[in-house]
C-alpha atoms as a PDB file:
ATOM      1  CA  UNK A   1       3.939   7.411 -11.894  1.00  0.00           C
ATOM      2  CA  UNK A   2      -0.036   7.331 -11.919  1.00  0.00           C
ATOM      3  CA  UNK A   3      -1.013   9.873 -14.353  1.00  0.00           C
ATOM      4  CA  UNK A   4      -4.723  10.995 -14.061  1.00  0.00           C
ATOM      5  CA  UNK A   5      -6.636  13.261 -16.216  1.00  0.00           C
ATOM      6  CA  UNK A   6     -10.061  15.027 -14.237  1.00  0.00           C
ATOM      7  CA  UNK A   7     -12.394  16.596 -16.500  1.00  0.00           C
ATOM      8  CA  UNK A   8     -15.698  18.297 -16.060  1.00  0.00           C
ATOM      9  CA  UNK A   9     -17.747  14.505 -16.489  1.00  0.00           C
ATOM     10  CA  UNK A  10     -15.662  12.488 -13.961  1.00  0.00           C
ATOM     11  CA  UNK A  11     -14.793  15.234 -11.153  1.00  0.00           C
ATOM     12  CA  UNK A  12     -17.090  17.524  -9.094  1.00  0.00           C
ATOM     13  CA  UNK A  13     -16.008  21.031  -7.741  1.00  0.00           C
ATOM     14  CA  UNK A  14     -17.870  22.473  -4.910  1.00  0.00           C
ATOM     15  CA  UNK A  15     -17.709  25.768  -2.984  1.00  0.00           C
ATOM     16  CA  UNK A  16     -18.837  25.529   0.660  1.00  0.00           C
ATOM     17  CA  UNK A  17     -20.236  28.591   2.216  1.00  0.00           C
ATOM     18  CA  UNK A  18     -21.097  28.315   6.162  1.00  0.00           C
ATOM     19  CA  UNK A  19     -23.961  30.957   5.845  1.00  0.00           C
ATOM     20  CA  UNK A  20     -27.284  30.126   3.523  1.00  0.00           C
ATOM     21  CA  UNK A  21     -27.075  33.681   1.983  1.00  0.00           C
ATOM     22  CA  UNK A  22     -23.675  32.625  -0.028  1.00  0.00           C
ATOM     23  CA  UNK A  23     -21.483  35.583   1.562  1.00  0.00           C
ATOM     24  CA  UNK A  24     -19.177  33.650   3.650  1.00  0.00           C
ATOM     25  CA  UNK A  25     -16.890  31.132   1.387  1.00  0.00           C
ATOM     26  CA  UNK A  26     -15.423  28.606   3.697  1.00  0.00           C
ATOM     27  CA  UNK A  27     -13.884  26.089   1.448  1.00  0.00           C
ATOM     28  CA  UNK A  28     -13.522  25.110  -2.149  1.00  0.00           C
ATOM     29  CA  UNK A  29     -13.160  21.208  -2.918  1.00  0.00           C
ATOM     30  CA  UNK A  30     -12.658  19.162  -6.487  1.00  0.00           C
ATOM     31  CA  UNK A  31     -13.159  15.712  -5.681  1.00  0.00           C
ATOM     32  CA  UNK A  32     -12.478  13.063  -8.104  1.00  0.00           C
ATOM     33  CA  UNK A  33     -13.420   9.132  -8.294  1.00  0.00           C
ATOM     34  CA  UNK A  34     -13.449   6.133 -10.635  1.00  0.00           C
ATOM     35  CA  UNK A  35     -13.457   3.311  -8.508  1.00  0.00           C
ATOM     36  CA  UNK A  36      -9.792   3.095  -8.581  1.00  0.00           C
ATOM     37  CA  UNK A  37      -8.720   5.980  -7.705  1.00  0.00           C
ATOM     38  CA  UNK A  38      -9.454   8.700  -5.234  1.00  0.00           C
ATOM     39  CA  UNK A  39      -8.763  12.267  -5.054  1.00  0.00           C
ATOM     40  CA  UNK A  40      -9.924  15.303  -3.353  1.00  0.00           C
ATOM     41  CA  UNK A  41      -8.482  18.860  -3.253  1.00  0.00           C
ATOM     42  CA  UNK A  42      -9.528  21.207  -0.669  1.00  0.00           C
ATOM     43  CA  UNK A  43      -8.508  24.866  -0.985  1.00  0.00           C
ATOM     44  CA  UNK A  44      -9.260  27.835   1.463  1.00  0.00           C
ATOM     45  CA  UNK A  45     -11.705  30.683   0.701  1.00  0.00           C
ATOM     46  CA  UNK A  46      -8.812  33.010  -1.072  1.00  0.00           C
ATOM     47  CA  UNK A  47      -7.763  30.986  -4.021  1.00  0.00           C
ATOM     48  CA  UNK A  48      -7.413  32.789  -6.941  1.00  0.00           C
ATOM     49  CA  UNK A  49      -4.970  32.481 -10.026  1.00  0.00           C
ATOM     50  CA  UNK A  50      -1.372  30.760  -9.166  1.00  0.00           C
ATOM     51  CA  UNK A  51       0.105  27.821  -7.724  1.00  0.00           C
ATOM     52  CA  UNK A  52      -0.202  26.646  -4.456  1.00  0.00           C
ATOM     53  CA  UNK A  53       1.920  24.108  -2.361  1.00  0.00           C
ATOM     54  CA  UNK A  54      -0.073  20.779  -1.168  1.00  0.00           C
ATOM     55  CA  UNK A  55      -0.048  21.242   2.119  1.00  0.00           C
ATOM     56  CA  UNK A  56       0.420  24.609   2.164  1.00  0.00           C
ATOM     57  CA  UNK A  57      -2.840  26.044   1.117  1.00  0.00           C
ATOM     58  CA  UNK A  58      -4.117  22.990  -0.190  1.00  0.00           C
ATOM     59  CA  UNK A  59      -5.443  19.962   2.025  1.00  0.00           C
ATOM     60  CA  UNK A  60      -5.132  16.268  -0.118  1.00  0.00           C
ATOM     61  CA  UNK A  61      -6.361  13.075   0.387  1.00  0.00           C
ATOM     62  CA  UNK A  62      -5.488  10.344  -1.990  1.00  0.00           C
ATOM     63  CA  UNK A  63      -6.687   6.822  -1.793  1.00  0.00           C
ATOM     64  CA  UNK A  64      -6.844   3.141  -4.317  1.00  0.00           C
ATOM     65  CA  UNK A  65      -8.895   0.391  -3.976  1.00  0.00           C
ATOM     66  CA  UNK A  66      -7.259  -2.969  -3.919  1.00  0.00           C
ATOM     67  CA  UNK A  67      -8.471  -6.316  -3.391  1.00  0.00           C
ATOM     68  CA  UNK A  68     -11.960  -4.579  -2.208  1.00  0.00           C
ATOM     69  CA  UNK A  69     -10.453  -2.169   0.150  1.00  0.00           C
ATOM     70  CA  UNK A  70      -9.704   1.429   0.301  1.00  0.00           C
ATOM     71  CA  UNK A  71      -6.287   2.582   0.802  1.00  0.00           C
ATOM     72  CA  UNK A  72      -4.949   6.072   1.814  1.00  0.00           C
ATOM     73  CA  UNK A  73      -2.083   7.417   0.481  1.00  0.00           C
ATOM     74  CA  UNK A  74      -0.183  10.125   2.111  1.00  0.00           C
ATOM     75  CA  UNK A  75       0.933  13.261  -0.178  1.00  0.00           C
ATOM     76  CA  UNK A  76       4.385  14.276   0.987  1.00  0.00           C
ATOM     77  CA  UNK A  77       4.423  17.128  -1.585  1.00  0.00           C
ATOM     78  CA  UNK A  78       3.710  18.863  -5.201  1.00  0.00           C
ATOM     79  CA  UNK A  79       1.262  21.190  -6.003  1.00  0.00           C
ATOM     80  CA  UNK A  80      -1.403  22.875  -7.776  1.00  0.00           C
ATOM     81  CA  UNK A  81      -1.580  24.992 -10.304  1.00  0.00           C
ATOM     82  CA  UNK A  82      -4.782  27.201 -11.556  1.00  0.00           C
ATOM     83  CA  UNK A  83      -5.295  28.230 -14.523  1.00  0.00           C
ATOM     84  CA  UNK A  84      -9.191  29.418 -13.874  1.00  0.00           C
ATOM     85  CA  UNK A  85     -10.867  30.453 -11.474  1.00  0.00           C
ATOM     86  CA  UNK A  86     -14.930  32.350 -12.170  1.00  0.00           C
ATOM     87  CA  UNK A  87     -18.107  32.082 -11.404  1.00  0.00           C
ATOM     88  CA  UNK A  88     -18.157  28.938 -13.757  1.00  0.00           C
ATOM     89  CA  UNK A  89     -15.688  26.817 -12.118  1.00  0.00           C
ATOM     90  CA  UNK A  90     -12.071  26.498 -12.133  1.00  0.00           C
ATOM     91  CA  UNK A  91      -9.347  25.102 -14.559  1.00  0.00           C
ATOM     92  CA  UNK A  92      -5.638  23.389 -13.595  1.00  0.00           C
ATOM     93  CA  UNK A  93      -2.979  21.352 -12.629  1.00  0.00           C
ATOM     94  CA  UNK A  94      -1.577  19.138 -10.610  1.00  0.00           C
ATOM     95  CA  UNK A  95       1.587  16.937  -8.949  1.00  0.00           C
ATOM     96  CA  UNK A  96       1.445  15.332  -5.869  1.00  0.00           C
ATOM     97  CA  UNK A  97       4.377  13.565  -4.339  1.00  0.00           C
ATOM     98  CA  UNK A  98       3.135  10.529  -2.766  1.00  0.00           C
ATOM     99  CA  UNK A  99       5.178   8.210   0.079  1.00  0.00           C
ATOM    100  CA  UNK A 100       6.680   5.744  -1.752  1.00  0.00           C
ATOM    101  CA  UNK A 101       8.378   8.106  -4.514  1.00  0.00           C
ATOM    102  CA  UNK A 102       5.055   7.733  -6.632  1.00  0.00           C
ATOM    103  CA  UNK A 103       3.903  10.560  -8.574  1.00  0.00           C
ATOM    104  CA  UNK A 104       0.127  11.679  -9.874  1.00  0.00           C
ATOM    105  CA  UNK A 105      -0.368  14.066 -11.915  1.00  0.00           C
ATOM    106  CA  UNK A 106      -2.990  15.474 -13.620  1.00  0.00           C
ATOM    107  CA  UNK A 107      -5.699  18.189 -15.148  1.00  0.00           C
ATOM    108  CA  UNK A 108      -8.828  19.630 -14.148  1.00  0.00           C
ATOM    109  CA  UNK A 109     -11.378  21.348 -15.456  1.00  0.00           C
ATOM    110  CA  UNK A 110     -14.623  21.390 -13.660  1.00  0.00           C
ATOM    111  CA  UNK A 111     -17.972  23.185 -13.373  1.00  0.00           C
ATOM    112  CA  UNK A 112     -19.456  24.204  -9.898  1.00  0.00           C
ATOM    113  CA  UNK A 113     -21.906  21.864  -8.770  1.00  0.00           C
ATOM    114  CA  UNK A 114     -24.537  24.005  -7.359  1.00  0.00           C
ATOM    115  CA  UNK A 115     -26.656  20.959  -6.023  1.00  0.00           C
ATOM    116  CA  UNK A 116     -23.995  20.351  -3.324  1.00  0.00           C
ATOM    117  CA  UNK A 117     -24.865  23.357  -0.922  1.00  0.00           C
ATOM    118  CA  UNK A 118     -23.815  22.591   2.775  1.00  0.00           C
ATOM    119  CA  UNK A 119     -24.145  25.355   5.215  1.00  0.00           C
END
């Protein structure tokens, strides 16, 4: 079990609208990184409140470094749970079933970061 705790100064959350007027959401991501560890959490434009299935509503990719290189890790399962969702940011977590029987888990609480625009 790798437990991992995301916070608002080590993770970034981003929503991705495909228009520059900010009408049409196409993705929201929380991405996560300490040079160990990799993480990002892609959602689709109607997340709200709940928990969602990985995989189901929720894209994953995982990855460690070792020895210099990047690994990815395949999520076989788990899922998210959010507590928060505004204008601010969003609030959660997390448990992702990795191959392997190996576990992360995990909370989240991150600001939007507004400087990440891509149309």
């Amino acid at each position: 079990s790798i437990p991992v705790t995301i916070d608002a100064t080590t993770a970034t959350g981003v929503r991705e609208y495909s228009d520059p007027q900010f009408q049409n959401l196409a993705e929201i991501e929380l991405s996560f990184g300490d040079g160990d560890v990799f993480l990002e959490l892609a959602f689709g434009p109607s997340l709200g409140v709940g928990t969602f299935p990985i995989g189901g509503g929720v894209g994953c990719e995982i990855g460690y470094v070792s020895d210099l290189a990047q690994h990815d890790v395949s999520a076989i399962g788990g899922s998210v749970t959010i507590t928060r969702y505004d204008n601010d940011g969003m609030a959660g977590s997390f448990t992702i079933m990795m191959s392997g029987g190996n576990e992360l888990t995990g909370t989240f609480d991150v600001d939007w970061d507004f400087d990440s625009f891509e149309p």
